[in-house]
PDB file of N, CA and C in Angstrom:
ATOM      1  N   UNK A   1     109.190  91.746  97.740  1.00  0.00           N
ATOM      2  CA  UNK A   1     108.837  92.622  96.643  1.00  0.00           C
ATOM      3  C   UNK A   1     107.589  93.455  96.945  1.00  0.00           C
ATOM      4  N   UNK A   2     106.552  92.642  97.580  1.00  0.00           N
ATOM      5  CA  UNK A   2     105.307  93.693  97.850  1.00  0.00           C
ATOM      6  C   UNK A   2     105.659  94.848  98.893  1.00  0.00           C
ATOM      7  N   UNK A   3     106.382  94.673  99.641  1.00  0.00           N
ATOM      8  CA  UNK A   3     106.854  95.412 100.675  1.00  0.00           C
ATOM      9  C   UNK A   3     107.610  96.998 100.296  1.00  0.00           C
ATOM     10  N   UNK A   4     108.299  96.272  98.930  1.00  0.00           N
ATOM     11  CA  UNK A   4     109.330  97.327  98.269  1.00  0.00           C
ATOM     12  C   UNK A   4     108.400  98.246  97.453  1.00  0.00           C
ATOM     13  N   UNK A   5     107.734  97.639  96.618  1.00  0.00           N
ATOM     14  CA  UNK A   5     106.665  98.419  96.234  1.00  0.00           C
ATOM     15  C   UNK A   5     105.735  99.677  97.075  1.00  0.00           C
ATOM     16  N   UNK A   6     104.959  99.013  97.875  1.00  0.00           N
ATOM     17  CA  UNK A   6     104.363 100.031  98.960  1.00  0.00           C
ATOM     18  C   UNK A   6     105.578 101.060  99.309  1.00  0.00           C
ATOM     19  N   UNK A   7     106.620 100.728  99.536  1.00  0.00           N
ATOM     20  CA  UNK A   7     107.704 102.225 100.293  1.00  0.00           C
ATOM     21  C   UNK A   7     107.898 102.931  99.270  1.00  0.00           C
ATOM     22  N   UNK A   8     108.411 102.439  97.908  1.00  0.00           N
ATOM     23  CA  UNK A   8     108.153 103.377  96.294  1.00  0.00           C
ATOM     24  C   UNK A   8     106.954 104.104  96.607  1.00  0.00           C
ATOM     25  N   UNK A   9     105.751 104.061  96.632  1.00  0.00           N
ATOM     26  CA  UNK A   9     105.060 104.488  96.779  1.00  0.00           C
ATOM     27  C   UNK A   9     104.635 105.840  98.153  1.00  0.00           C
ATOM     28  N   UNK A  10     105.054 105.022  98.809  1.00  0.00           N
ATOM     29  CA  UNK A  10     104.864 106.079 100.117  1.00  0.00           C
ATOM     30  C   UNK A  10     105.892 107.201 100.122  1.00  0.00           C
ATOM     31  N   UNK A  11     107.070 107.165  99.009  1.00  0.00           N
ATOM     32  CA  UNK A  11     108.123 108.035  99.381  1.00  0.00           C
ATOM     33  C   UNK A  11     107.688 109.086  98.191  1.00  0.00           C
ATOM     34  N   UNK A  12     106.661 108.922  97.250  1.00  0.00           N
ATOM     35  CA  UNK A  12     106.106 109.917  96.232  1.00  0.00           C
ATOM     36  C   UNK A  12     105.558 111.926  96.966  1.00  0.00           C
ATOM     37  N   UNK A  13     105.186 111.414  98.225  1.00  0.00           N
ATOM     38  CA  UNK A  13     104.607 112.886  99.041  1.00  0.00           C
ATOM     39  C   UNK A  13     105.851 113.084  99.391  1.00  0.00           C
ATOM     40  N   UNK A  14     106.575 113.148  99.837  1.00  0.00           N
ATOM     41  CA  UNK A  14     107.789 113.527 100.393  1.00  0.00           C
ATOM     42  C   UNK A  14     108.404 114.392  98.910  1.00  0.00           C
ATOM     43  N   UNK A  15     108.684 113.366  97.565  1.00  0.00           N
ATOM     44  CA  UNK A  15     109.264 113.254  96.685  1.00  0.00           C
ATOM     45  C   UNK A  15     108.756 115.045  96.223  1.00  0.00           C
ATOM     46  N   UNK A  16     107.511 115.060  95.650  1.00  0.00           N
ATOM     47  CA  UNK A  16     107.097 115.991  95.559  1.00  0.00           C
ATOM     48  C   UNK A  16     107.052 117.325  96.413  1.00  0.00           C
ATOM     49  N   UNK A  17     107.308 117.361  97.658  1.00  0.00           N
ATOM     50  CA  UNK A  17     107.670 118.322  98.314  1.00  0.00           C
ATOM     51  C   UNK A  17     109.165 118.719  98.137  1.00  0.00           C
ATOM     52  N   UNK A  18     109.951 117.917  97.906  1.00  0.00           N
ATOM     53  CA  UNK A  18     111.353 118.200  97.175  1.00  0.00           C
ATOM     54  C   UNK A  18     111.326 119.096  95.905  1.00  0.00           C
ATOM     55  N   UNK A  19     110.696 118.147  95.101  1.00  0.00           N
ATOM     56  CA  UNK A  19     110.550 118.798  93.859  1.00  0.00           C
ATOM     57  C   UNK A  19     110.687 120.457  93.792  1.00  0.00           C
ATOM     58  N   UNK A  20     109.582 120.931  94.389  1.00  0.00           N
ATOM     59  CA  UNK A  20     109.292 122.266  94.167  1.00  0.00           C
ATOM     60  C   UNK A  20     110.322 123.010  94.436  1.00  0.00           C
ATOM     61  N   UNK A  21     111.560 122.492  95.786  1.00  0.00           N
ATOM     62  CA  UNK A  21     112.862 123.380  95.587  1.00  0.00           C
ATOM     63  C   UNK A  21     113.930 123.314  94.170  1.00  0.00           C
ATOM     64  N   UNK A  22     113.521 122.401  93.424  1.00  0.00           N
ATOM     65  CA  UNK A  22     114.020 122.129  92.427  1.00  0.00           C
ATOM     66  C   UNK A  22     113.899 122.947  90.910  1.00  0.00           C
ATOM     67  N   UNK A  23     112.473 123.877  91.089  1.00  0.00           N
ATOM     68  CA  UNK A  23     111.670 124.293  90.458  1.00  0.00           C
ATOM     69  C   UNK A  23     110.757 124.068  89.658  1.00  0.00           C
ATOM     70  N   UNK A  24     110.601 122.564  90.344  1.00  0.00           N
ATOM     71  CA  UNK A  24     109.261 122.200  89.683  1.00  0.00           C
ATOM     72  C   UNK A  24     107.973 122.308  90.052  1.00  0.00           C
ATOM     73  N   UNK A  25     106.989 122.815  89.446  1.00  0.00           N
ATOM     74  CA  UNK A  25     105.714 123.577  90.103  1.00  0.00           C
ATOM     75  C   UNK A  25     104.163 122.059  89.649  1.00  0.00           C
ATOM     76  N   UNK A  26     104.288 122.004  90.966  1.00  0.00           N
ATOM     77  CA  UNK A  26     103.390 120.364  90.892  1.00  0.00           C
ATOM     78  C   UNK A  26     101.521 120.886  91.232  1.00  0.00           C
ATOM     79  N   UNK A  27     100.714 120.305  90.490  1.00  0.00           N
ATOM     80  CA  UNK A  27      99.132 120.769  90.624  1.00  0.00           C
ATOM     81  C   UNK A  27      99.137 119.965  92.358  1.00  0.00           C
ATOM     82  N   UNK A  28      97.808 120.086  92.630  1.00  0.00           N
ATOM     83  CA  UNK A  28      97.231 119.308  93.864  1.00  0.00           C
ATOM     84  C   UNK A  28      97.645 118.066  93.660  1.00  0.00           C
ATOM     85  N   UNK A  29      98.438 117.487  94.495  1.00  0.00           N
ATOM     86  CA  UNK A  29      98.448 115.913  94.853  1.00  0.00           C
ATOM     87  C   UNK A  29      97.153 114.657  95.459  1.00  0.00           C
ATOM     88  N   UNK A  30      96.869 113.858  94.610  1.00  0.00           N
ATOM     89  CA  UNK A  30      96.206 112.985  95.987  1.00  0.00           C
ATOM     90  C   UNK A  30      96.610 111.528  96.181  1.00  0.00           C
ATOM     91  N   UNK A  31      95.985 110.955  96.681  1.00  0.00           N
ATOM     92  CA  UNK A  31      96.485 109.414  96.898  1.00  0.00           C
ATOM     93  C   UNK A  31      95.386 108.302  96.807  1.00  0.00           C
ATOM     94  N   UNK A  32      94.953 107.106  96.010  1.00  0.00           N
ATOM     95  CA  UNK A  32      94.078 106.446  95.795  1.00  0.00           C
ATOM     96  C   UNK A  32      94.943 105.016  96.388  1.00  0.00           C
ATOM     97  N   UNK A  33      94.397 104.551  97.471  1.00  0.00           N
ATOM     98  CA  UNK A  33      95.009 103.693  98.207  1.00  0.00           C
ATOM     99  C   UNK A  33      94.639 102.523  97.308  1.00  0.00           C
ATOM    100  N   UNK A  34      93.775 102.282  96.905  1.00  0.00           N
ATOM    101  CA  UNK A  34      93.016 100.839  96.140  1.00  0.00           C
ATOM    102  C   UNK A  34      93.772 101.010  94.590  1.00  0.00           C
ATOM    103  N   UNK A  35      94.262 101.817  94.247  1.00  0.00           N
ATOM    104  CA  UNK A  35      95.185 102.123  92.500  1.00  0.00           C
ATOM    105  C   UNK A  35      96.306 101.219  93.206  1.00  0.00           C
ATOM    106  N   UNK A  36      97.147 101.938  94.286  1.00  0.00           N
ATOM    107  CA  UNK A  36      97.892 101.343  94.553  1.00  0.00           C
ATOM    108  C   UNK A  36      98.407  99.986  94.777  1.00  0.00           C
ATOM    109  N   UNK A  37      97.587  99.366  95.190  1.00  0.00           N
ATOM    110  CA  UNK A  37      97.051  98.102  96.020  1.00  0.00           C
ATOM    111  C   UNK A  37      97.068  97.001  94.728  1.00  0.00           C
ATOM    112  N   UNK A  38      96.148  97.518  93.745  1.00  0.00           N
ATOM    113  CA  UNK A  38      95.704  96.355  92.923  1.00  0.00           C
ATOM    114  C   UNK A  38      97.055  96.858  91.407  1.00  0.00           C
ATOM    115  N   UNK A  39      97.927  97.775  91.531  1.00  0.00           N
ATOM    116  CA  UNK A  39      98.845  97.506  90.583  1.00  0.00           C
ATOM    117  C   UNK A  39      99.971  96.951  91.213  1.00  0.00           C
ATOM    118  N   UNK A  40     100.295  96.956  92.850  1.00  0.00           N
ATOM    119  CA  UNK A  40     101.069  95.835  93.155  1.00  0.00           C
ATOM    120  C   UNK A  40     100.958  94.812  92.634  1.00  0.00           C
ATOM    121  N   UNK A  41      99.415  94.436  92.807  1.00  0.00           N
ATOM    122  CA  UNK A  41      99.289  93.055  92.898  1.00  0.00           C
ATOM    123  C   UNK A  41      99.100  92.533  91.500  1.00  0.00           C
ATOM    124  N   UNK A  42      99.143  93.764  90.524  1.00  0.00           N
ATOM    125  CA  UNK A  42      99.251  93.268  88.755  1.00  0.00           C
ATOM    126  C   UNK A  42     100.685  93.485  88.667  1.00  0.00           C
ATOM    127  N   UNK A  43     101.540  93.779  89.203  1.00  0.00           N
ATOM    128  CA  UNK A  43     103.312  93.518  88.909  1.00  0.00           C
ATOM    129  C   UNK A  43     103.391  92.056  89.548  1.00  0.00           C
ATOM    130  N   UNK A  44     103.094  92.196  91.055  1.00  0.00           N
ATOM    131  CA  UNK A  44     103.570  90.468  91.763  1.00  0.00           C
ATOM    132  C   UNK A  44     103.266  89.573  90.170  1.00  0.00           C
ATOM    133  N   UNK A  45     101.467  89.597  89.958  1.00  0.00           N
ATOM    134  CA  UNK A  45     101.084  88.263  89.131  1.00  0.00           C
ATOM    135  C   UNK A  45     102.226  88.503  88.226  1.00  0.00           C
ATOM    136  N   UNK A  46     102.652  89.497  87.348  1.00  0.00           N
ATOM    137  CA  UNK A  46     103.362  89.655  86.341  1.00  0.00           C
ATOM    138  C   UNK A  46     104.746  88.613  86.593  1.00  0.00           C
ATOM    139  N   UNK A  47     105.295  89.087  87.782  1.00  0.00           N
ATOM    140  CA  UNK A  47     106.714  88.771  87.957  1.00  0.00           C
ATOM    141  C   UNK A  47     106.202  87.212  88.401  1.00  0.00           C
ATOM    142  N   UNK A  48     105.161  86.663  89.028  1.00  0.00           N
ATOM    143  CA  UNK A  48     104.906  85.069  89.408  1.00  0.00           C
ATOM    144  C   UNK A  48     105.039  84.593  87.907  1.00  0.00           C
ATOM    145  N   UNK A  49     104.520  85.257  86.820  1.00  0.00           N
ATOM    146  CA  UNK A  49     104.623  84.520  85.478  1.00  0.00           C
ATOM    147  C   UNK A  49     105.617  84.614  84.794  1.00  0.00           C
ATOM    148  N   UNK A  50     106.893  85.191  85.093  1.00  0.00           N
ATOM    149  CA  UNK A  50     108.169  85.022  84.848  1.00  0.00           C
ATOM    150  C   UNK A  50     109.249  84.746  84.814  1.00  0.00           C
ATOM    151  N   UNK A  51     109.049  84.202  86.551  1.00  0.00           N
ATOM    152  CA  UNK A  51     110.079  83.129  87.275  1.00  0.00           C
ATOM    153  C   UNK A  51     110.350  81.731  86.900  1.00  0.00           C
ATOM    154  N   UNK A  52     109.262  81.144  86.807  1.00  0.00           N
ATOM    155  CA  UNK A  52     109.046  79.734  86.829  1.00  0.00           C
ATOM    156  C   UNK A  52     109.886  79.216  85.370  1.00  0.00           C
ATOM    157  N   UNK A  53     109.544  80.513  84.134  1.00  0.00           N
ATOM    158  CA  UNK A  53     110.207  80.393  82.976  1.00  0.00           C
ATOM    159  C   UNK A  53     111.580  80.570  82.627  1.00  0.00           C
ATOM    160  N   UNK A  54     112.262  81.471  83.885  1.00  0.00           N
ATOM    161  CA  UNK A  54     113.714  81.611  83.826  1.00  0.00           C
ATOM    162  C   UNK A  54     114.327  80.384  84.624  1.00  0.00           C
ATOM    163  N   UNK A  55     113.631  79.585  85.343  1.00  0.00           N
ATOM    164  CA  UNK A  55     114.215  78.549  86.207  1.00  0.00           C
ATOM    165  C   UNK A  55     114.663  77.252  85.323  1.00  0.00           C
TER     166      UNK A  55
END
């Protein structure tokens, strides 16, 4: 799952360069590596506290 997350993520610059043939007109892009990082790791805790209860 952490793995899947990060590639969601990495496929957003690409995503947005698509876009614009689409006609969507996007401001400046940037990328905050540490946003990224620590809302993985607030979905993982999320989904660790949800398993144990469906088992």
């Amino acid at each position: 799952m952490p793995k899947k997350l990060l590639v969601y993520g990495a496929h957003f610059s690409e995503d947005f360069d698509h876009a614009k043939g689409f006609g969507w007109s996007l401001g400046e892009a940037s990328f905050d590596w540490s946003t990224l990082i620590a809302n993985k790791d607030r979905e993982i805790n999320r989904l660790n506290g949800i398993y144990p209860k469906l088992l």
